[in-house]
PDB file of N, CA and C in Angstrom:
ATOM      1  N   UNK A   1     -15.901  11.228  10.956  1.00  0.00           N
ATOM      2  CA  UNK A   1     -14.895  10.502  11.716  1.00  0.00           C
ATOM      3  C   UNK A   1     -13.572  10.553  10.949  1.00  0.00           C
ATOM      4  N   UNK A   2     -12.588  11.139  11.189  1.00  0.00           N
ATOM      5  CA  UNK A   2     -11.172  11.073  11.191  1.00  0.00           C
ATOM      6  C   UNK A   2     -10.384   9.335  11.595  1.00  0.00           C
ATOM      7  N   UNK A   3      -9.612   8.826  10.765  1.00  0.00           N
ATOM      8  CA  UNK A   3      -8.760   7.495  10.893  1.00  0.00           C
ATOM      9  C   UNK A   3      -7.478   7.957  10.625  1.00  0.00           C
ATOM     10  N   UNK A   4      -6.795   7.265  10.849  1.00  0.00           N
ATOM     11  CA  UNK A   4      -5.319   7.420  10.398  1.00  0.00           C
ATOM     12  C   UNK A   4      -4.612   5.776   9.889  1.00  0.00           C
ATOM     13  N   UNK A   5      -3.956   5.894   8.993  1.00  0.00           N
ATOM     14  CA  UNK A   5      -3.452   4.959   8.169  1.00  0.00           C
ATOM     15  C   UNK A   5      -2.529   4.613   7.629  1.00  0.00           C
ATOM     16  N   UNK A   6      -1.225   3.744   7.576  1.00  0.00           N
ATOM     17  CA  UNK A   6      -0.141   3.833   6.685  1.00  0.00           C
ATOM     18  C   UNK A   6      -0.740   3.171   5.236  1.00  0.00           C
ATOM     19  N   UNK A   7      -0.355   4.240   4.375  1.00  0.00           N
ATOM     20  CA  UNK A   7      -0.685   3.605   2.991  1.00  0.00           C
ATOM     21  C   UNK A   7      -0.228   2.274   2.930  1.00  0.00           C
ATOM     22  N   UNK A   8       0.641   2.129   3.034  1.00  0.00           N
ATOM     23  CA  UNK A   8       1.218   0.433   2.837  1.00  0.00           C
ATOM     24  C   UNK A   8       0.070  -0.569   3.165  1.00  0.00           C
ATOM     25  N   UNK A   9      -1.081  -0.331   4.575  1.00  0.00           N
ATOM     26  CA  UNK A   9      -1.784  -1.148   5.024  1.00  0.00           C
ATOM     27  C   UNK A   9      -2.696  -1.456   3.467  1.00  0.00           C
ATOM     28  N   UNK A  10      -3.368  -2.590   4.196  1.00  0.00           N
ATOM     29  CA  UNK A  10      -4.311  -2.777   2.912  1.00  0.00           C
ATOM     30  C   UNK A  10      -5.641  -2.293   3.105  1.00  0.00           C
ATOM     31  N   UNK A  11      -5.770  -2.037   1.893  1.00  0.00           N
ATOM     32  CA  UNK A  11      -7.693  -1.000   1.531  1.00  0.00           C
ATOM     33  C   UNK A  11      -8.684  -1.822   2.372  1.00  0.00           C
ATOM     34  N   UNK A  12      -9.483  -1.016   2.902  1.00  0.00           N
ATOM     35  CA  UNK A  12     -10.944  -1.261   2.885  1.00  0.00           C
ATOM     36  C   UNK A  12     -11.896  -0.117   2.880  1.00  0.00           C
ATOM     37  N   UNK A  13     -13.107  -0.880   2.641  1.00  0.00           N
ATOM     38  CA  UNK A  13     -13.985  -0.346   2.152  1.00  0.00           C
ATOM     39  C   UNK A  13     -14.608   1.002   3.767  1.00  0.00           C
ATOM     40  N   UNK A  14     -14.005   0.187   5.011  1.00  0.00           N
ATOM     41  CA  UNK A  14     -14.231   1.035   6.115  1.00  0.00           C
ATOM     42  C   UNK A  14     -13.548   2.032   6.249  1.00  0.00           C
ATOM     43  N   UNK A  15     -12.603   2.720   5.065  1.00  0.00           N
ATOM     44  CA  UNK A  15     -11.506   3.781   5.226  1.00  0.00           C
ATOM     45  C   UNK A  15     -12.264   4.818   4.803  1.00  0.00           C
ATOM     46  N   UNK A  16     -12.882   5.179   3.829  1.00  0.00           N
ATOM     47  CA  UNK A  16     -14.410   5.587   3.519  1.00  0.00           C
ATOM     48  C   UNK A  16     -13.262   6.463   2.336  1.00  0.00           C
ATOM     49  N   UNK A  17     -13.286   7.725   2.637  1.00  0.00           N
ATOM     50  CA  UNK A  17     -12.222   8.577   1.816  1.00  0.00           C
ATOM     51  C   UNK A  17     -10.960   8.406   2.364  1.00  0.00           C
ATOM     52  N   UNK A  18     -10.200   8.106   1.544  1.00  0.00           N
ATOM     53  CA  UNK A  18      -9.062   7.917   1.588  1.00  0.00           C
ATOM     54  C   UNK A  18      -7.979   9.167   1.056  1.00  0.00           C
ATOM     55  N   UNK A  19      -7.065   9.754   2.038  1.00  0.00           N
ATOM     56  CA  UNK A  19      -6.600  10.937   1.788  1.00  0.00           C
ATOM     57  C   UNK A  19      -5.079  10.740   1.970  1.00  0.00           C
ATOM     58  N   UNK A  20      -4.263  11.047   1.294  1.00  0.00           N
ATOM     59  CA  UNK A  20      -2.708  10.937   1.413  1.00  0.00           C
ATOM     60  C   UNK A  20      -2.075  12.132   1.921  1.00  0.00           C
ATOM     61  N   UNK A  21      -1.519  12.144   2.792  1.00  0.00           N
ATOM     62  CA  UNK A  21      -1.170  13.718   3.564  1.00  0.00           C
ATOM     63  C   UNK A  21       0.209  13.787   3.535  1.00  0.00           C
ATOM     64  N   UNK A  22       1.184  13.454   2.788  1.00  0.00           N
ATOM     65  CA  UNK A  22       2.108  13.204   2.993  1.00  0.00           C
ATOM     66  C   UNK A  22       2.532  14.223   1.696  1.00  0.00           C
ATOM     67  N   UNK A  23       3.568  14.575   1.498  1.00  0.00           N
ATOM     68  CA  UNK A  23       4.325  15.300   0.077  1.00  0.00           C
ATOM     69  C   UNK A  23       5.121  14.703  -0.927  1.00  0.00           C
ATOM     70  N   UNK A  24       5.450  13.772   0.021  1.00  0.00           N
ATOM     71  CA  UNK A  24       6.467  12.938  -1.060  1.00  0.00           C
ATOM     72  C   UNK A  24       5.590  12.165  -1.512  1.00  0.00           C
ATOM     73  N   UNK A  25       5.213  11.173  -2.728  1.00  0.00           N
ATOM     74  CA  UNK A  25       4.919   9.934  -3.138  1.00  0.00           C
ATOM     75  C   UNK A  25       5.765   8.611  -2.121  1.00  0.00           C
ATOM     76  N   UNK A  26       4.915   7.804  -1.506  1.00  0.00           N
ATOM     77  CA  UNK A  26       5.235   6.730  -1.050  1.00  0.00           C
ATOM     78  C   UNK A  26       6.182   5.689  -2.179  1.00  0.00           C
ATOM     79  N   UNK A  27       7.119   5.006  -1.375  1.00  0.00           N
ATOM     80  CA  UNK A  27       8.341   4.712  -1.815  1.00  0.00           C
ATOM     81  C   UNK A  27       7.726   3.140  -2.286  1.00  0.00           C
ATOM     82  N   UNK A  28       8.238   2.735  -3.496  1.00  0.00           N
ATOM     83  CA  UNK A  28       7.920   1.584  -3.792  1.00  0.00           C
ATOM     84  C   UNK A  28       6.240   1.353  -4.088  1.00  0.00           C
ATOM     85  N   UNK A  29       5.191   2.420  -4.180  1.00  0.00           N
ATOM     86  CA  UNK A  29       4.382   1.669  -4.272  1.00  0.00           C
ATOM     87  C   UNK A  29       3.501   2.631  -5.065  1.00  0.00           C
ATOM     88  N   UNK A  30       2.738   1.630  -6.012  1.00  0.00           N
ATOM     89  CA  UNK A  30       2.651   1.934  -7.409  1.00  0.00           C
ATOM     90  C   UNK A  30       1.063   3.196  -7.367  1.00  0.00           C
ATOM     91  N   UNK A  31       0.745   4.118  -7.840  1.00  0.00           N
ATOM     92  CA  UNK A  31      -0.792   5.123  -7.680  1.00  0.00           C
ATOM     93  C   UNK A  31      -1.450   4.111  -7.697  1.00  0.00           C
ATOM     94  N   UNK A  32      -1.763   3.496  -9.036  1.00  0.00           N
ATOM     95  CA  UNK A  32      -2.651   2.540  -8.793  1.00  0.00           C
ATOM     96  C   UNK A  32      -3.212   1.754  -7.826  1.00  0.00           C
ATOM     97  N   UNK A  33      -2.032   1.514  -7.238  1.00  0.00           N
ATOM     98  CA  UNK A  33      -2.232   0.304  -5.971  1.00  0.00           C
ATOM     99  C   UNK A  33      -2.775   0.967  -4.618  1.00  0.00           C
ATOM    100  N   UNK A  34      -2.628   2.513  -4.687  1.00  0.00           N
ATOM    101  CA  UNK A  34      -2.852   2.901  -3.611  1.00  0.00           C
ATOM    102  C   UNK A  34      -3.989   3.325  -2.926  1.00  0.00           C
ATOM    103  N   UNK A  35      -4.875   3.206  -3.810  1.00  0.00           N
ATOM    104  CA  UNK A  35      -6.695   3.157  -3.706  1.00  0.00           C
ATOM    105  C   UNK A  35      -6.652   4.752  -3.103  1.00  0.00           C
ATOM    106  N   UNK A  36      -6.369   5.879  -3.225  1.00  0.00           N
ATOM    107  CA  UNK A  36      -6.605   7.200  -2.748  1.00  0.00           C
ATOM    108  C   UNK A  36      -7.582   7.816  -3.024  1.00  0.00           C
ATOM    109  N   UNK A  37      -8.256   8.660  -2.550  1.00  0.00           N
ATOM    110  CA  UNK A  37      -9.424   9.940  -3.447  1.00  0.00           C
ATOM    111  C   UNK A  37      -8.303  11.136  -3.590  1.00  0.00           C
ATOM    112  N   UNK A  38      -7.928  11.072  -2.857  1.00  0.00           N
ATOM    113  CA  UNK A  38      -7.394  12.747  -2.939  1.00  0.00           C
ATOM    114  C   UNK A  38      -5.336  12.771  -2.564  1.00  0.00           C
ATOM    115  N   UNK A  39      -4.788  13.531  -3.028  1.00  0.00           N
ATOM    116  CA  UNK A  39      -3.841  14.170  -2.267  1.00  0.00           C
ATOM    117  C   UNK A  39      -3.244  15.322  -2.179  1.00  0.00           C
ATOM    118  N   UNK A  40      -3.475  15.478  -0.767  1.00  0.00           N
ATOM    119  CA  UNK A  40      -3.349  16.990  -0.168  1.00  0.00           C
ATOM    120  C   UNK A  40      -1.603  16.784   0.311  1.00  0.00           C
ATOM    121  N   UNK A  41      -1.050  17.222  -0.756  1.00  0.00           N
ATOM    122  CA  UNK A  41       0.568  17.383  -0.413  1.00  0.00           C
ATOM    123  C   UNK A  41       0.609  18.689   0.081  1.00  0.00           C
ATOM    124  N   UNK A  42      -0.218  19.767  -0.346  1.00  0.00           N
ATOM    125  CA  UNK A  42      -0.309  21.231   0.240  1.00  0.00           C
ATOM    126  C   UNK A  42      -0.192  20.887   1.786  1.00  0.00           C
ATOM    127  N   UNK A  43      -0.596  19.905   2.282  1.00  0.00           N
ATOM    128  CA  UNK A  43      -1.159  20.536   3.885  1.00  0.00           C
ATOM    129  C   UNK A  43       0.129  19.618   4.504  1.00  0.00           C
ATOM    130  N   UNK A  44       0.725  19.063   4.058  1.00  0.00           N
ATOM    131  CA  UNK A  44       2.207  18.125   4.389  1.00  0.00           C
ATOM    132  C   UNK A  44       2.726  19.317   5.436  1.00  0.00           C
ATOM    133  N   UNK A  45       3.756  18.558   6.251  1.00  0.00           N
ATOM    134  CA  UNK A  45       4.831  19.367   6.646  1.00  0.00           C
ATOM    135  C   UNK A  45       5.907  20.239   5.453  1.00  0.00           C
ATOM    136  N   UNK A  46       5.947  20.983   5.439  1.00  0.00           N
ATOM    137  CA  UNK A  46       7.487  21.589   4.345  1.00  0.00           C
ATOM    138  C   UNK A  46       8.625  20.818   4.748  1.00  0.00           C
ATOM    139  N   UNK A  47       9.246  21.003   3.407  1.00  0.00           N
ATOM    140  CA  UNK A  47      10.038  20.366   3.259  1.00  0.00           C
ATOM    141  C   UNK A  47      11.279  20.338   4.800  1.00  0.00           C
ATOM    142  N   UNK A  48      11.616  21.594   5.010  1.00  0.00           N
ATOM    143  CA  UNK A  48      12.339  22.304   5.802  1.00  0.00           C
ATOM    144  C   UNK A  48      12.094  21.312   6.829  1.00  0.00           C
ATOM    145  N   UNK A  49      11.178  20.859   7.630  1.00  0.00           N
ATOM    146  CA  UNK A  49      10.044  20.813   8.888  1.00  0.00           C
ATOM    147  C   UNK A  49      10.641  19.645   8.661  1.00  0.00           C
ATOM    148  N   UNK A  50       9.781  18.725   7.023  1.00  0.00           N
ATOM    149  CA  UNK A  50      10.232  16.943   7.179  1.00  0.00           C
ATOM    150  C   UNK A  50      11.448  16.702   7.557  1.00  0.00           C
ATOM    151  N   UNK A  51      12.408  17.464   7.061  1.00  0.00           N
ATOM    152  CA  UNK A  51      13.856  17.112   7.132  1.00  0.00           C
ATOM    153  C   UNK A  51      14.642  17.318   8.481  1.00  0.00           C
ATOM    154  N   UNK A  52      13.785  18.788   9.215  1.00  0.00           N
ATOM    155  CA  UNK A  52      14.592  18.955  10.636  1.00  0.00           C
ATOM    156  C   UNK A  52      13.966  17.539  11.307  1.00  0.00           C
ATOM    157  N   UNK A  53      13.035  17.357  11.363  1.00  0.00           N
ATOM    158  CA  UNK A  53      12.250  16.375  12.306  1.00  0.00           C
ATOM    159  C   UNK A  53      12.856  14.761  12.281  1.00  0.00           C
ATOM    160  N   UNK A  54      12.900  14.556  10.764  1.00  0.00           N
ATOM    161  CA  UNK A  54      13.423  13.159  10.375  1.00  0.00           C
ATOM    162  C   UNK A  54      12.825  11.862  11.074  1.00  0.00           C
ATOM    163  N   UNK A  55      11.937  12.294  11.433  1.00  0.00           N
ATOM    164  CA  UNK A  55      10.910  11.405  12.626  1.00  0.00           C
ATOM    165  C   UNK A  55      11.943  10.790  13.522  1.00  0.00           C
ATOM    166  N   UNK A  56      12.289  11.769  14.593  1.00  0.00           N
ATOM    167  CA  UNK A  56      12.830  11.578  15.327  1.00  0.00           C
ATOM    168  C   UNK A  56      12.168  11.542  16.571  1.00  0.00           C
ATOM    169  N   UNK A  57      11.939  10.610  17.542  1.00  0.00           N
ATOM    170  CA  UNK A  57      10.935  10.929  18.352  1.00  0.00           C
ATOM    171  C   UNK A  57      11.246  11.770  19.390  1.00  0.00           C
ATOM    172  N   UNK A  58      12.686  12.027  19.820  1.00  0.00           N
ATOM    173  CA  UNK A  58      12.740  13.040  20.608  1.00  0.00           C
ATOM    174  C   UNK A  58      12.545  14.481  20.010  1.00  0.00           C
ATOM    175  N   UNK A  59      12.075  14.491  18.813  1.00  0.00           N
ATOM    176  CA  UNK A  59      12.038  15.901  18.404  1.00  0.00           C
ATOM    177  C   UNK A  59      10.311  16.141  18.172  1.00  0.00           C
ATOM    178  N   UNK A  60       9.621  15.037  18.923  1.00  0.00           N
ATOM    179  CA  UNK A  60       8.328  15.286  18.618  1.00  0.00           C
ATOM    180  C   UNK A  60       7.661  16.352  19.026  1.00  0.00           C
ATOM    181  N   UNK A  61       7.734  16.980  20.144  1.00  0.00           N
ATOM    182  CA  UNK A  61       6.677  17.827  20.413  1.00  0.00           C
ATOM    183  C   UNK A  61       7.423  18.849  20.071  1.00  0.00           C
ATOM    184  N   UNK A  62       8.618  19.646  19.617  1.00  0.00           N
ATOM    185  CA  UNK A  62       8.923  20.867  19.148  1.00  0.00           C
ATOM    186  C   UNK A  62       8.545  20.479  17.271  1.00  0.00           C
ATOM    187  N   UNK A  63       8.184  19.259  16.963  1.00  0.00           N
ATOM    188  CA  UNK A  63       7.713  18.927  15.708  1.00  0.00           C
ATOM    189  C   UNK A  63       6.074  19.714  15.475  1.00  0.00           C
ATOM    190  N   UNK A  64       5.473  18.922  16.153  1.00  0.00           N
ATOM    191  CA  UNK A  64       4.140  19.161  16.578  1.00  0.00           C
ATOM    192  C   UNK A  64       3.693  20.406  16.885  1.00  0.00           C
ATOM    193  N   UNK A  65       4.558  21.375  17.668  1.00  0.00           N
ATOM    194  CA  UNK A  65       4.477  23.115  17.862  1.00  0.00           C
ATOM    195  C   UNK A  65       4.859  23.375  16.491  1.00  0.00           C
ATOM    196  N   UNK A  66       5.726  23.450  16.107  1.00  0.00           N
ATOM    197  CA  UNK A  66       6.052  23.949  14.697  1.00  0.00           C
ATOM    198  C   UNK A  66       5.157  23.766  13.395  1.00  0.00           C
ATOM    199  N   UNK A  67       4.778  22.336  13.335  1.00  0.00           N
ATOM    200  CA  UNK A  67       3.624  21.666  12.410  1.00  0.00           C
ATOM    201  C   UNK A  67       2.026  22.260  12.351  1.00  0.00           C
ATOM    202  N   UNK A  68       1.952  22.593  14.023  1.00  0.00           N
ATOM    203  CA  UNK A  68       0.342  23.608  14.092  1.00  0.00           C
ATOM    204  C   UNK A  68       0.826  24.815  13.470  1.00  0.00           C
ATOM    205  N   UNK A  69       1.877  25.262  13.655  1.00  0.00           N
ATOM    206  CA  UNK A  69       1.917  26.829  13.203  1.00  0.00           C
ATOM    207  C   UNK A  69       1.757  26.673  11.751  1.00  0.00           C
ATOM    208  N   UNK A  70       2.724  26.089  11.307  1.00  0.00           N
ATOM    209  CA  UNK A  70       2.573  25.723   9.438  1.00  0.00           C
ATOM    210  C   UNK A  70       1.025  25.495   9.573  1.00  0.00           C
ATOM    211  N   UNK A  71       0.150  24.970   9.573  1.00  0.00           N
ATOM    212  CA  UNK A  71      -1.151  24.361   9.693  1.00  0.00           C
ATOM    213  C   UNK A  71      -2.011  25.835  10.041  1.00  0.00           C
ATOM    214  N   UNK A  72      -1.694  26.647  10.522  1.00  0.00           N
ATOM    215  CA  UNK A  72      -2.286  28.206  10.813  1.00  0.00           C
ATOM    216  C   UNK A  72      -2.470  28.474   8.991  1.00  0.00           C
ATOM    217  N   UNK A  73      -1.887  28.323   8.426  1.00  0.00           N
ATOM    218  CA  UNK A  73      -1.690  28.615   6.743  1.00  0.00           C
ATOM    219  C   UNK A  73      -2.623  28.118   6.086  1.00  0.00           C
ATOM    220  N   UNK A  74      -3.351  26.614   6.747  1.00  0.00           N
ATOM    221  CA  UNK A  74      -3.724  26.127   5.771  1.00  0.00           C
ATOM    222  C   UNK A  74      -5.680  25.663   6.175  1.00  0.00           C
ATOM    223  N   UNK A  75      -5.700  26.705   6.918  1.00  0.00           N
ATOM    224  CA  UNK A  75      -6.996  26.878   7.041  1.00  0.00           C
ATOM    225  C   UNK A  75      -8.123  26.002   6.017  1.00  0.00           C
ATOM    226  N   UNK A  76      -7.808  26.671   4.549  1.00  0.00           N
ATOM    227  CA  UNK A  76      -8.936  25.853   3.354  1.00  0.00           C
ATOM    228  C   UNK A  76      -8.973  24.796   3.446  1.00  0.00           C
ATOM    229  N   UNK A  77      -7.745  24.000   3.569  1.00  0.00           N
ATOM    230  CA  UNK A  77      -7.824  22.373   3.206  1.00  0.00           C
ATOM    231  C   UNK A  77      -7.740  21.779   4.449  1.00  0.00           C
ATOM    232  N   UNK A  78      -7.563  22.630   5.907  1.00  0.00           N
ATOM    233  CA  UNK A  78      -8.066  21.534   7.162  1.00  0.00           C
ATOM    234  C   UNK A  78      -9.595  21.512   6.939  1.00  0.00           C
ATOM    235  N   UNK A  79     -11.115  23.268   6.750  1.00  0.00           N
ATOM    236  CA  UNK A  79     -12.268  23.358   6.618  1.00  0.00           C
ATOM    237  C   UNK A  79     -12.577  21.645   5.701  1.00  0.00           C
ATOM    238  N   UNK A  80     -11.980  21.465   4.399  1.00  0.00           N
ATOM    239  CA  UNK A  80     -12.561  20.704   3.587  1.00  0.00           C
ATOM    240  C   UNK A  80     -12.412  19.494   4.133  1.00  0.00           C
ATOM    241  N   UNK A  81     -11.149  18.969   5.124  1.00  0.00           N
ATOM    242  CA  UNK A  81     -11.190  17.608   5.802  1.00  0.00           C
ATOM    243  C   UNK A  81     -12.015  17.914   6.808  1.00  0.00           C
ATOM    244  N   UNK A  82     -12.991  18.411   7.383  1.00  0.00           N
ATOM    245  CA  UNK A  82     -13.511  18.628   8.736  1.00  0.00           C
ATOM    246  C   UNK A  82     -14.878  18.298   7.899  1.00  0.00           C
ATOM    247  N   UNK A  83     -15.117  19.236   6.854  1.00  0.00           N
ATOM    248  CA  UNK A  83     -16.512  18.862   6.005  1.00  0.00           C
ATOM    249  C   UNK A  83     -16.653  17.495   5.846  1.00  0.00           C
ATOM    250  N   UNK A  84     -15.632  16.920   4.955  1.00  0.00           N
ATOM    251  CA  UNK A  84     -15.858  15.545   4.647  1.00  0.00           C
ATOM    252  C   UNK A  84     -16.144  14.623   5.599  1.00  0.00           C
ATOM    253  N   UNK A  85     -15.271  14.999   6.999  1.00  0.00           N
ATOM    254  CA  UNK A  85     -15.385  14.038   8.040  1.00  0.00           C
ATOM    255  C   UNK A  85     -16.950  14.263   8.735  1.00  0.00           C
ATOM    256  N   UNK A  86     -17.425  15.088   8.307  1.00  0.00           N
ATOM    257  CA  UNK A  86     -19.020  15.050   8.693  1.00  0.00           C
ATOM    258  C   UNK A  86     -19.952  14.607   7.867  1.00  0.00           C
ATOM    259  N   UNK A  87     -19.751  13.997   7.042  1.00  0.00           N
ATOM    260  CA  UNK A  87     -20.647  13.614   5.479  1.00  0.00           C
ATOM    261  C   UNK A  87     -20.449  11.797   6.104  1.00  0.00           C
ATOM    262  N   UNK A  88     -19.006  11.568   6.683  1.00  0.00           N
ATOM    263  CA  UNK A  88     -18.651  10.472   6.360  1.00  0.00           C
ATOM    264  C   UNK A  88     -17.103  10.143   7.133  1.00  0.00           C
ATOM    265  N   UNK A  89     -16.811   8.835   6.660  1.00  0.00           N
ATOM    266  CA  UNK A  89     -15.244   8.087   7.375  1.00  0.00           C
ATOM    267  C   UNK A  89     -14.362   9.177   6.726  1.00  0.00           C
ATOM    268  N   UNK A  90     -12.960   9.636   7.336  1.00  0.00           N
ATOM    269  CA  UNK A  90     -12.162  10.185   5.918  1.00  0.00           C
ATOM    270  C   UNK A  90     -10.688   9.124   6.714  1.00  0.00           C
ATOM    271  N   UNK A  91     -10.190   8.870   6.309  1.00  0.00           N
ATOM    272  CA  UNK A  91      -8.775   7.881   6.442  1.00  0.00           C
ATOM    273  C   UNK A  91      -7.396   8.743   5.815  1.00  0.00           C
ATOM    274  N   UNK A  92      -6.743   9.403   6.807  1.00  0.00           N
ATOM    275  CA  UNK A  92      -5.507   9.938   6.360  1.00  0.00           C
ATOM    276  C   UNK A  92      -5.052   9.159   6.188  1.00  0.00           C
ATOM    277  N   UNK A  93      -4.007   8.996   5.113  1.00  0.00           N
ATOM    278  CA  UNK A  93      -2.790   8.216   4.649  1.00  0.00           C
ATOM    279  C   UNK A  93      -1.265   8.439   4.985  1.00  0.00           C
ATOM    280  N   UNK A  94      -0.390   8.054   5.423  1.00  0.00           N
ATOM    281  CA  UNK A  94       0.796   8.396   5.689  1.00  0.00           C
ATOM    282  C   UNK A  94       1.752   7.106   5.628  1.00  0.00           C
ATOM    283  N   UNK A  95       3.104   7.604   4.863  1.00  0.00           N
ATOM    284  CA  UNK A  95       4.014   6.715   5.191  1.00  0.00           C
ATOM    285  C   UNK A  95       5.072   6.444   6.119  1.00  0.00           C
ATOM    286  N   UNK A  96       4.936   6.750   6.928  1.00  0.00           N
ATOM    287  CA  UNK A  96       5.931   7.059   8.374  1.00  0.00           C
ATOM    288  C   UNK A  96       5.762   5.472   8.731  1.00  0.00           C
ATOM    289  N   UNK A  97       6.771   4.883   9.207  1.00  0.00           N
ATOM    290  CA  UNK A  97       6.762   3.491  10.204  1.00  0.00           C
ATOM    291  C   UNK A  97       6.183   3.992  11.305  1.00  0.00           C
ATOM    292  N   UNK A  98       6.273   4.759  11.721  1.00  0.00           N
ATOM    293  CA  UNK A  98       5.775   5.499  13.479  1.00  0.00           C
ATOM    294  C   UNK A  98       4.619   5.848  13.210  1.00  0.00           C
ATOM    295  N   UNK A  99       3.977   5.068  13.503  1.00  0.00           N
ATOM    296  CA  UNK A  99       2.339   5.326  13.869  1.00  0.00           C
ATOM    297  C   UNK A  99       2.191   6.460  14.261  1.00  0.00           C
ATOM    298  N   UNK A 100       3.053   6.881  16.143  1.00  0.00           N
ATOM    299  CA  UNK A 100       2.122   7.441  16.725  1.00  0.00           C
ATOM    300  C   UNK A 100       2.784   9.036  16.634  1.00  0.00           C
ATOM    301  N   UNK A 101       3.837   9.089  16.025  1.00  0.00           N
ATOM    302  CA  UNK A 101       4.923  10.554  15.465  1.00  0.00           C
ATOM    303  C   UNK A 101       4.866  10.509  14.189  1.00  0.00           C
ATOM    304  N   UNK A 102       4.062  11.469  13.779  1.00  0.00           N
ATOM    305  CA  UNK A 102       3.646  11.588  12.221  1.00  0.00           C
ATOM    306  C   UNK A 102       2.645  12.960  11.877  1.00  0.00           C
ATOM    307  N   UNK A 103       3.222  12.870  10.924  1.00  0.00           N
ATOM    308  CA  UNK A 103       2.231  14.410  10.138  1.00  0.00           C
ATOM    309  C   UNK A 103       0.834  14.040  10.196  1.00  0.00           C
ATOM    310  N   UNK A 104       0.227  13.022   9.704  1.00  0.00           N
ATOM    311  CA  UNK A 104      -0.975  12.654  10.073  1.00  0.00           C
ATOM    312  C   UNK A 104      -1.776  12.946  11.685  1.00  0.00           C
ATOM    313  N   UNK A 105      -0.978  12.239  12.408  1.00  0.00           N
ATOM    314  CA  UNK A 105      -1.659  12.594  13.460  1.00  0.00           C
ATOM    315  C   UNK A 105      -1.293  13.728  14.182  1.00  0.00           C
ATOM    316  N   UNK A 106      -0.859  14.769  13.424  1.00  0.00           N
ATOM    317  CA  UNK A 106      -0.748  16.367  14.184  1.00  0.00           C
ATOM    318  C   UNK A 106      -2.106  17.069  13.098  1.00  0.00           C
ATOM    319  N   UNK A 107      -2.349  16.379  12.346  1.00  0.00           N
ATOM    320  CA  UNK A 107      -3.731  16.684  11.569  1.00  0.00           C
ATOM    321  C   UNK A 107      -4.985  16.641  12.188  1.00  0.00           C
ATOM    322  N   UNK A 108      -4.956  15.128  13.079  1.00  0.00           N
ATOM    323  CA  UNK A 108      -5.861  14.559  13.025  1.00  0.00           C
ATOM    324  C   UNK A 108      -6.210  14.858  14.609  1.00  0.00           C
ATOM    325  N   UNK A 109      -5.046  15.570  15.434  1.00  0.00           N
ATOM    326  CA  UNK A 109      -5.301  16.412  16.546  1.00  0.00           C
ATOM    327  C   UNK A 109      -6.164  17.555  16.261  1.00  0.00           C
ATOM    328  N   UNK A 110      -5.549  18.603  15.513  1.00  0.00           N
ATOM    329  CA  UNK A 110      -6.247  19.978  14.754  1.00  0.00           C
ATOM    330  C   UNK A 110      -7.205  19.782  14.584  1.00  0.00           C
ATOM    331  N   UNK A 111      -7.944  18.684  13.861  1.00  0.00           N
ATOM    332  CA  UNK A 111      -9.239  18.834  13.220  1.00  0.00           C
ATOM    333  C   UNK A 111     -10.478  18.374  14.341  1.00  0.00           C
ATOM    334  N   UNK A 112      -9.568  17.910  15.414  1.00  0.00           N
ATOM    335  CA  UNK A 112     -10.365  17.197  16.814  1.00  0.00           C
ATOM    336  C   UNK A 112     -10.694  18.407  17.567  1.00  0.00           C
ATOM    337  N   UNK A 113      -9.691  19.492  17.677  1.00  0.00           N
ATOM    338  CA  UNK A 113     -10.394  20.455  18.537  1.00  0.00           C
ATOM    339  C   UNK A 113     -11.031  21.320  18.102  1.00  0.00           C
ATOM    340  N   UNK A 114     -11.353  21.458  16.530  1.00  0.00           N
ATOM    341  CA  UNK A 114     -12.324  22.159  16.092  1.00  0.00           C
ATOM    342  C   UNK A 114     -13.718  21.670  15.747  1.00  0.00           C
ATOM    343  N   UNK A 115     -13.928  20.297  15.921  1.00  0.00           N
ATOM    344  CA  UNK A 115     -14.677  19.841  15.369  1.00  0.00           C
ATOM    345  C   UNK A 115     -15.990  20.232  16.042  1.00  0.00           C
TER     346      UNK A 115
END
């Protein structure tokens, strides 16, 4: 099972693996605090991508076309979130205020139609 999550929220134990998908380090808030297993900054949007987009919501779905294509690249590390999510919970992490326009959930589409 695939979740999606703003790091900021607080931990639980129902997040199962906890994965940070984001490239930048979250602003203000300390590793420690952030209870993670893993972070896959590889599979982030590029830099290029974060910056045209700026989470803009009218730029979402030419975000989202562009974001699968980058994501064509990264074959290894979507296989290893698809594995995990069959062992178990995996909980993407993201810091976006926008829930529903976010790198996370153009992940968490991808890994739905292959699953």
């Amino acid at each position: 099972m695939i979740k999606l999550k703003r790091i900021y929220d607080p931990f639980s134990r129902e997040d199962g693996k906890r994965v940070l998908v984001d490239r930048l380090w979250p602003r203000g808030l300390k590793k420690e605090n952030a209870h993670i297993d893993e972070w896959l900054k590889d599979i982030a949007p590029s830099d290029a991508l974060r910056k045209w987009f700026s989470h803009d919501p009218s730029r979402w779905e030419q975000f989202r076309k562009r974001y699968n294509d980058e994501l064509k690249d990264k074959q290894g590390l979507l296989s290893e979130l698809r594995a995990d999510s069959r062992k178990g919970t995996v909980t993407l992490l993201f810091a976006a205020k926008d829930i529903e326009h976010n790198n996370a959930m153009v992940i968490k589409e991808v890994l739905a139609k292959k699953s």
